[in-house]
Protein backbone atom coordinates (compact mmCIF):
# COMPACT_ATOMS: atom_id res chain seq x y z
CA UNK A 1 0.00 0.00 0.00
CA UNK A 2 1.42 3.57 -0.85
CA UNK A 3 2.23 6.37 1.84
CA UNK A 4 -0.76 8.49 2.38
CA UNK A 5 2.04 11.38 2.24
CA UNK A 6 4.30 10.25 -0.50
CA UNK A 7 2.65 12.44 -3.39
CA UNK A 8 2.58 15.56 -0.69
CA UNK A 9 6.75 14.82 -0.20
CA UNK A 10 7.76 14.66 -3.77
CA UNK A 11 6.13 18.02 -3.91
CA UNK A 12 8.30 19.41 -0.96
CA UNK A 13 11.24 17.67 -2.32
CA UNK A 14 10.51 19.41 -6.00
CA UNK A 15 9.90 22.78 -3.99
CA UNK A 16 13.28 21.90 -1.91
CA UNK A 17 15.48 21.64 -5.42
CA UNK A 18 13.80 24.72 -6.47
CA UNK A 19 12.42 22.76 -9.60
CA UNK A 20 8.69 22.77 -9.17
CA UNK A 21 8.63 20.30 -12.20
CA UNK A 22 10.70 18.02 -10.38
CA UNK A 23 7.68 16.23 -8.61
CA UNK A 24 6.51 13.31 -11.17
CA UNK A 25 10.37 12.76 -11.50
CA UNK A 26 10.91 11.51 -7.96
CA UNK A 27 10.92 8.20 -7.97
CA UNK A 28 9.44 6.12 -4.93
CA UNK A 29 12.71 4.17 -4.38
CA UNK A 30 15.15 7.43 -4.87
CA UNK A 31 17.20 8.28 -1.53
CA UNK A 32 16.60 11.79 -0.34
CA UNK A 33 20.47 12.37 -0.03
CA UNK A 34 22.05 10.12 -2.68
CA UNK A 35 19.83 10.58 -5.64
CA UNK A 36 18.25 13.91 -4.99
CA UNK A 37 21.28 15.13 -3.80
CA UNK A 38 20.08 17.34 -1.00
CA UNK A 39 22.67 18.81 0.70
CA UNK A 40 22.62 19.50 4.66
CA UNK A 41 20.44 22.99 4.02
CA UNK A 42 18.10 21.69 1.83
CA UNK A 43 17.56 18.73 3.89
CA UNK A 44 17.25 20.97 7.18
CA UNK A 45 14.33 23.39 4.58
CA UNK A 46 12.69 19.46 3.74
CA UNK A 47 12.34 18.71 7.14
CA UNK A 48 10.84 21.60 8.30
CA UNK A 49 8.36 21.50 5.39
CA UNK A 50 7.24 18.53 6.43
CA UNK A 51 6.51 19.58 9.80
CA UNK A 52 4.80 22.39 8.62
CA UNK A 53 3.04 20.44 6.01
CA UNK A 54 1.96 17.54 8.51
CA UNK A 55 1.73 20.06 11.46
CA UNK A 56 4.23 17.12 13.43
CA UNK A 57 7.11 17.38 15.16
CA UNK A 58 9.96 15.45 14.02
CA UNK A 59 12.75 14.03 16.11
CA UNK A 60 15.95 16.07 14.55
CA UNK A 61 18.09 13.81 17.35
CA UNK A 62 16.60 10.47 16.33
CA UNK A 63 16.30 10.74 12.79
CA UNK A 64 18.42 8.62 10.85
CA UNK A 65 18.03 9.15 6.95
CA UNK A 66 20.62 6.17 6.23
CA UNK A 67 17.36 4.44 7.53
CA UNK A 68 14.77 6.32 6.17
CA UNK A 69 16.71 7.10 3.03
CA UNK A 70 14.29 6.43 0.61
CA UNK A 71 10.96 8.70 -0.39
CA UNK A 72 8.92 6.12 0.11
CA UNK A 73 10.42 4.77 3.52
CA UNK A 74 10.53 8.27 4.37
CA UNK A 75 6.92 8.65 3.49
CA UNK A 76 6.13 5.76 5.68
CA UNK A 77 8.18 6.46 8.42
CA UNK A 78 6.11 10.18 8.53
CA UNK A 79 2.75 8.42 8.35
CA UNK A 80 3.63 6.55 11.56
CA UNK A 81 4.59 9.95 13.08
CA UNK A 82 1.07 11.86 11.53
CA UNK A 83 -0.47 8.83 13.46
CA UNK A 84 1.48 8.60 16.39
CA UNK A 85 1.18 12.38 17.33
CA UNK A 86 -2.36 12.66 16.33
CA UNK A 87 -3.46 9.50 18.43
């Protein structure tokens, strides 16, 4: 089953590389930092569009993007926050 947020992150992502036309381009399986190349300031911009996006708080401490490298882990792993913070 697909992310509930995975269409919502290519768009950040796309907004992140300053190429809105990026979007249908990311590919599920792409890792945020290897593939899409975000470096450390456009990761730090990513992250807080999600949170503003998702209105969650994310874990800066905890997170581990080697983990959650991909878009679509990532997308899962963001679900189970939107979940877990919205009980």
């Amino acid at each position: 089953m697909e992310p509930r947020s995975l269409g919502e992150l290519k768009v950040l992502l796309a907004g992140v590389l300053r190429d809105t036309d990026a979007a249908p381009r990311v590919r599920d399986e792409d890792r945020i930092v290897d593939d899409l190349g975000l470096d450390s300031i456009q990761m730090i911009s990513f992250l807080l569009g999600v949170e503003d996006r998702f209105q969650v708080a994310l874990d800066f401490e905890r997170l581990d993007l080697a983990k959650l490298g991909s878009v679509r882990d990532f997308a899962s792993f963001v679900d189970g926050v939107v979940a877990a913070q919205r009980g």
